[in-house]
Protein backbone atom coordinates (compact mmCIF):
# COMPACT_ATOMS: atom_id res chain seq x y z
CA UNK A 1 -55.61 138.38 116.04
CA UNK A 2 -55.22 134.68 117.37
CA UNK A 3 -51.36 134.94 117.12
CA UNK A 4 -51.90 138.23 119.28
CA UNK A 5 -53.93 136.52 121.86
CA UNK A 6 -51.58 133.43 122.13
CA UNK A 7 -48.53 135.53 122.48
CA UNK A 8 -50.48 136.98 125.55
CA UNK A 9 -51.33 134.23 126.84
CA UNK A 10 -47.64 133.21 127.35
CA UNK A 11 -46.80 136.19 128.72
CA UNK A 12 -49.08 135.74 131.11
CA UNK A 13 -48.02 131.62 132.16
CA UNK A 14 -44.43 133.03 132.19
CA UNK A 15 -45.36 135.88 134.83
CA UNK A 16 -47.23 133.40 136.65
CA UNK A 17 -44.66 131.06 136.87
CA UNK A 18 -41.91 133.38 137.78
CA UNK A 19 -43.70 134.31 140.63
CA UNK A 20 -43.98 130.99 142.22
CA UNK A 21 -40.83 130.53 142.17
CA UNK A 22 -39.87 133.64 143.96
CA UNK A 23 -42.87 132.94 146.71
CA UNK A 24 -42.36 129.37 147.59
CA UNK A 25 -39.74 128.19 149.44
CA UNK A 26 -37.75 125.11 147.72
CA UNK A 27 -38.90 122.14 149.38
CA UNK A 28 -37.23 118.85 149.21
CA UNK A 29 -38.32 115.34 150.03
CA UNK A 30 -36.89 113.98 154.04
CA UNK A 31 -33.74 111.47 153.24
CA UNK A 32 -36.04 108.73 155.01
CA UNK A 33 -38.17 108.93 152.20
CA UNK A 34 -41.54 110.60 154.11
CA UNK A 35 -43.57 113.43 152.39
CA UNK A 36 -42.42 116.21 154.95
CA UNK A 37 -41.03 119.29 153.37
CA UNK A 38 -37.42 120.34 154.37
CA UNK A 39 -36.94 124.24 154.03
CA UNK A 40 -33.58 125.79 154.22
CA UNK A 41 -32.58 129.59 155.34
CA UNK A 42 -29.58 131.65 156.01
CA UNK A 43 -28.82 134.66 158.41
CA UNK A 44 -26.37 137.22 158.22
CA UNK A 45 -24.68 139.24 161.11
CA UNK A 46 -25.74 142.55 161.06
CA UNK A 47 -23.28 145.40 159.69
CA UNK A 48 -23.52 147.43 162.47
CA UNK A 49 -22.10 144.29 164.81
CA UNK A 50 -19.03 143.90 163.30
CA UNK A 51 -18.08 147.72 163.75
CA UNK A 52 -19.19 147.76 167.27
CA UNK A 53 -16.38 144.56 168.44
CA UNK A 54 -14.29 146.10 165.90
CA UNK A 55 -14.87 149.51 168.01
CA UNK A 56 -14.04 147.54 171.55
CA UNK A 57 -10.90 145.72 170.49
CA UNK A 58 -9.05 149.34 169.67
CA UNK A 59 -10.22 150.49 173.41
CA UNK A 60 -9.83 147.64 175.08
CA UNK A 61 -6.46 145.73 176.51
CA UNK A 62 -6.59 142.45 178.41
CA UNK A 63 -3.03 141.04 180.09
CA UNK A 64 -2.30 138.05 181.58
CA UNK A 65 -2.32 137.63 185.54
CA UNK A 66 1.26 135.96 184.83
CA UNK A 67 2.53 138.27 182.53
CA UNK A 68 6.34 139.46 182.68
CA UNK A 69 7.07 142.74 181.40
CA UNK A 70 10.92 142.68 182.45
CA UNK A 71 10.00 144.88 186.03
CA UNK A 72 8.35 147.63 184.08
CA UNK A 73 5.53 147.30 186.07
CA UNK A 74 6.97 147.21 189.47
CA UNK A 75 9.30 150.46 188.62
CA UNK A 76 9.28 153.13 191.16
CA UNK A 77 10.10 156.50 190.23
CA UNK A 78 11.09 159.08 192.41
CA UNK A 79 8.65 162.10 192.81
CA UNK A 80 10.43 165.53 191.95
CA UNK A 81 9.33 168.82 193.56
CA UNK A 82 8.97 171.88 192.13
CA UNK A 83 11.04 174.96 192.17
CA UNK A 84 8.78 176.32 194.43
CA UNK A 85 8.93 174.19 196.77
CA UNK A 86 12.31 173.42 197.30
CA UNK A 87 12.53 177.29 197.92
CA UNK A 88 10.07 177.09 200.81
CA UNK A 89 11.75 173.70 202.25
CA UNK A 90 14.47 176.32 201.84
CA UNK A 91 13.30 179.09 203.54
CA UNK A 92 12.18 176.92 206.25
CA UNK A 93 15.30 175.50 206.81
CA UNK A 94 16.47 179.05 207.37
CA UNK A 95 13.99 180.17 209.98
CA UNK A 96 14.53 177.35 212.15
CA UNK A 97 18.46 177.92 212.17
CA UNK A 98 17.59 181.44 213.38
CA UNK A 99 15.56 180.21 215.68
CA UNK A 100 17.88 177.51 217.20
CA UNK A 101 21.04 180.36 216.93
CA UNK A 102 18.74 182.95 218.74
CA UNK A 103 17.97 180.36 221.36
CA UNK A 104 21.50 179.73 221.94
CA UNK A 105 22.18 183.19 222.19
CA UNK A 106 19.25 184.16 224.93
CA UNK A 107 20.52 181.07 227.04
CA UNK A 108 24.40 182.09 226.98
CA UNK A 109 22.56 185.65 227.97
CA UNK A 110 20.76 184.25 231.06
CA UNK A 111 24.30 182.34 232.11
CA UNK A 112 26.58 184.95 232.16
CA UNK A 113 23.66 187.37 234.02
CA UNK A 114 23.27 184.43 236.74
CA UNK A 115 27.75 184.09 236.61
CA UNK A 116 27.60 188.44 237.52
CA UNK A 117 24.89 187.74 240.16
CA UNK A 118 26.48 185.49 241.89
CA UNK A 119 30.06 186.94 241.73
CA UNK A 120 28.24 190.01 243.43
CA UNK A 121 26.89 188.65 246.06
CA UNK A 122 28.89 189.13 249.28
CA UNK A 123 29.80 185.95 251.00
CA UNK A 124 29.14 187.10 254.43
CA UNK A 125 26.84 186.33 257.14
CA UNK A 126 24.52 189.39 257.86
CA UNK A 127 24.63 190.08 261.68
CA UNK A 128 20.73 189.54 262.62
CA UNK A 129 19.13 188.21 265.79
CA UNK A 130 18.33 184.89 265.36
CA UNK A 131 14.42 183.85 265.90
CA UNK A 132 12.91 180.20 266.48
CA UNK A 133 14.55 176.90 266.79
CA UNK A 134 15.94 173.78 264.70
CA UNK A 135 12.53 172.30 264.71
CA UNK A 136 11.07 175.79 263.22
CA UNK A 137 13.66 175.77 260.75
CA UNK A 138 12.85 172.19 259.98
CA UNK A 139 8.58 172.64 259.29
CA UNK A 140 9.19 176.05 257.19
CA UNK A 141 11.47 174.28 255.02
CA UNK A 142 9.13 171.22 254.68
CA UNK A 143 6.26 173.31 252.86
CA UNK A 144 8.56 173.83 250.22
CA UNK A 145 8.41 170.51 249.04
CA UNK A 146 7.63 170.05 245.02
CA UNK A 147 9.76 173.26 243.72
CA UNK A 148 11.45 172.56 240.84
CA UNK A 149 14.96 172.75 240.42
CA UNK A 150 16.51 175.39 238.62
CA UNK A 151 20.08 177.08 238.32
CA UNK A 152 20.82 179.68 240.15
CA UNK A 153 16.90 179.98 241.54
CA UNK A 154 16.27 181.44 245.11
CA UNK A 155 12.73 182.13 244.89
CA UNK A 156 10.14 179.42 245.17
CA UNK A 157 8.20 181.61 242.23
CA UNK A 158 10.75 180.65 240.26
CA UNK A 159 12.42 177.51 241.76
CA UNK A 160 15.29 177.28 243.72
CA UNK A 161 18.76 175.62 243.60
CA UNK A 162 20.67 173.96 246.83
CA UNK A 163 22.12 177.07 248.15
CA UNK A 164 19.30 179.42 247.13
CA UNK A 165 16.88 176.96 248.94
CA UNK A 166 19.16 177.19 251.98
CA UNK A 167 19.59 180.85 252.01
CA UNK A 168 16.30 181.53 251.70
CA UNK A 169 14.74 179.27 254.51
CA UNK A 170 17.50 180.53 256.77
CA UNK A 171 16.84 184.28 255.59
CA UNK A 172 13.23 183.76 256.66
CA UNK A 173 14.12 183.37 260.20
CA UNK A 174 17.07 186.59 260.09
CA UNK A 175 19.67 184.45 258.83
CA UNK A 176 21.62 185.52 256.46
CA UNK A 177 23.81 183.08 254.34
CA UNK A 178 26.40 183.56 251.37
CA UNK A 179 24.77 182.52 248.14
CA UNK A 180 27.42 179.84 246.99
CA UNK A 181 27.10 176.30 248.77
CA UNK A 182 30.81 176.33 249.52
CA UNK A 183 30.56 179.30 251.33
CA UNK A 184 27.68 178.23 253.71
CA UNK A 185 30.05 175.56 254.54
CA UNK A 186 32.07 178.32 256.99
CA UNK A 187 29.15 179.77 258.71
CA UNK A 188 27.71 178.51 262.14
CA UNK A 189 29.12 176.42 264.42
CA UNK A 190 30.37 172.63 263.31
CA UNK A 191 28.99 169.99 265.41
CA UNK A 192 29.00 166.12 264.96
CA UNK A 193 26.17 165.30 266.79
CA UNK A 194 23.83 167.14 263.83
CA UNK A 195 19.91 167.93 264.95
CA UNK A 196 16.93 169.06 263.20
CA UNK A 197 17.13 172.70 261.47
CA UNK A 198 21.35 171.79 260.77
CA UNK A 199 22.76 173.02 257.78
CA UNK A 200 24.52 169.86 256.35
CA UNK A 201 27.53 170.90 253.47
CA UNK A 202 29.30 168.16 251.12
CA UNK A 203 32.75 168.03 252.31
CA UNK A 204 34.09 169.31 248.93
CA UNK A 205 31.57 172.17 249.21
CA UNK A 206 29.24 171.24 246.15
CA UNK A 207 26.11 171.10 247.89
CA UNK A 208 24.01 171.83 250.88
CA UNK A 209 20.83 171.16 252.64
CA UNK A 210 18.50 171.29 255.67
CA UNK A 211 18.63 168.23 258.60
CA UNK A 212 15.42 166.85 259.46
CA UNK A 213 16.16 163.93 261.65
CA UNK A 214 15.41 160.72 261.55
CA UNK A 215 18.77 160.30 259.10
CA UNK A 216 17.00 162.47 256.48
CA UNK A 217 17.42 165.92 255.20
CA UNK A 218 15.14 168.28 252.90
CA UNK A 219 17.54 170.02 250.11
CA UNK A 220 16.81 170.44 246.27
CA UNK A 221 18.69 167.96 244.97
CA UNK A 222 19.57 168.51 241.37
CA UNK A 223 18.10 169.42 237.59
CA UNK A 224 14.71 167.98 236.85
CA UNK A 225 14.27 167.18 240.14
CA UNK A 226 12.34 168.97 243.17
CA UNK A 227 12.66 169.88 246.53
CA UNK A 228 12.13 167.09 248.43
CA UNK A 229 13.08 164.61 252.04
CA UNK A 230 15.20 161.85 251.73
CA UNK A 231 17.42 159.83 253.32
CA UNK A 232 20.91 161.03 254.30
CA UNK A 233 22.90 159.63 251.14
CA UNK A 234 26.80 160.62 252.08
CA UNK A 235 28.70 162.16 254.24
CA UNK A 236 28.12 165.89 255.37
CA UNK A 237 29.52 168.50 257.53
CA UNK A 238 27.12 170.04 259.96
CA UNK A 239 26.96 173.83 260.93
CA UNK A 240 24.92 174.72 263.56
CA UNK A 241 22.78 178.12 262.56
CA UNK A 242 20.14 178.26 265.30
């Protein structure tokens, strides 16, 4: 029985003791020899840490500013287009080529249908008693000022052209002139002294106009221009109408 109770008893010390020594910290005496306990302790990086950078370096890519990658990064490639579109650049392509060649063939149209006008128009001087004076002539021309120009016009709704401005000014006052500049030139009576409401003709017959006085003359002078007054530029023949 005493042997049984001293065997406990051991057991118990041991337990005791093995206790303390997992409780209390180890404690050491300071280098400087002073009774304050030094402790020591260690700390581990969590697990989950490691994976996470681990995680960001196989997403992540940092290059240098001053990197050279041989011009890879400066290359500049060429966009394609599709099938699809190259057929509509196509296609487009196409319609405005018909366009342009349907153009061309409505304004050869027009020229040839002015050519036959004028080719039928007689070049004679219609017998009609004549009605007002120079200086009438002279202020129903002037009101034509800012027609347009155009080829083979003789109507200011349209725009008129040197001889159709002449002819029809003339015309307006029973007058009848030929329709082609040149042939003006051989109607009226010549006269060197010209005044106001003259018909003035280039010598070589390639235009005509309307004396005003003053050394100026009202005509319509050319393409992209208007009719307008301006100074006598050359030298014309004038034929005297009224």
């Amino acid at each position: 029985m005493k042997k049984t109770r001293k065997y406990v008893s051991m057991m118990a010390a041991a337990t005791i003791s093995g206790m303390l020594s997992i409780g209390i910290p180890a404690v050491a005496q300071a280098s400087d020899g002073s009774e304050a306990a030094v402790t020591s302790s260690r700390s581990f990086t969590p697990g989950s840490k490691v994976r996470a950078d681990l995680l960001t370096e196989s997403t992540a890519t940092t290059v240098e500013k001053d990197s050279s990658w041989g011009g890879i990064e400066s290359l500049n490639v060429p966009a394609t287009k599709s099938q699809a579109e190259k057929d509509a650049e196509a296609r487009a392509q196409q319609a405005q080529e018909q366009a342009q060649a349907a153009a061309s063939r409505r304004q050869s149209a027009q020229q040839v249908s002015r050519s036959s006008a004028r080719a039928s128009t007689p070049n004679t001087v219609t017998d009609v008693p004549v009605s007002g004076t120079g200086a009438d002539v002279v202020n129903y021309a002037l009101q034509f000022q800012g027609i347009p120009y155009v080829f083979g016009g003789t109507d200011p709704a349209t725009g008129f052209d040197c001889s159709g401005f002449t002819q029809y000014v003339f015309a307006h006052f029973g007058i009848g002139l030929p329709r082609i500049a040149a042939a003006q030139g051989s109607t009226g009576v010549p006269v060197t002294d010209p005044a106001p409401g003259d018909l003035m003709v280039a010598p070589d017959g390639s235009h005509v106009g309307i004396y005003v006085g003053g050394g100026r003359m009202i005509h319509a002078p050319s393409p992209g221009q208007s009719v307008k007054v301006q100074a006598v530029y050359q030298t014309f023949n004038y034929r005297r109408l009224v």
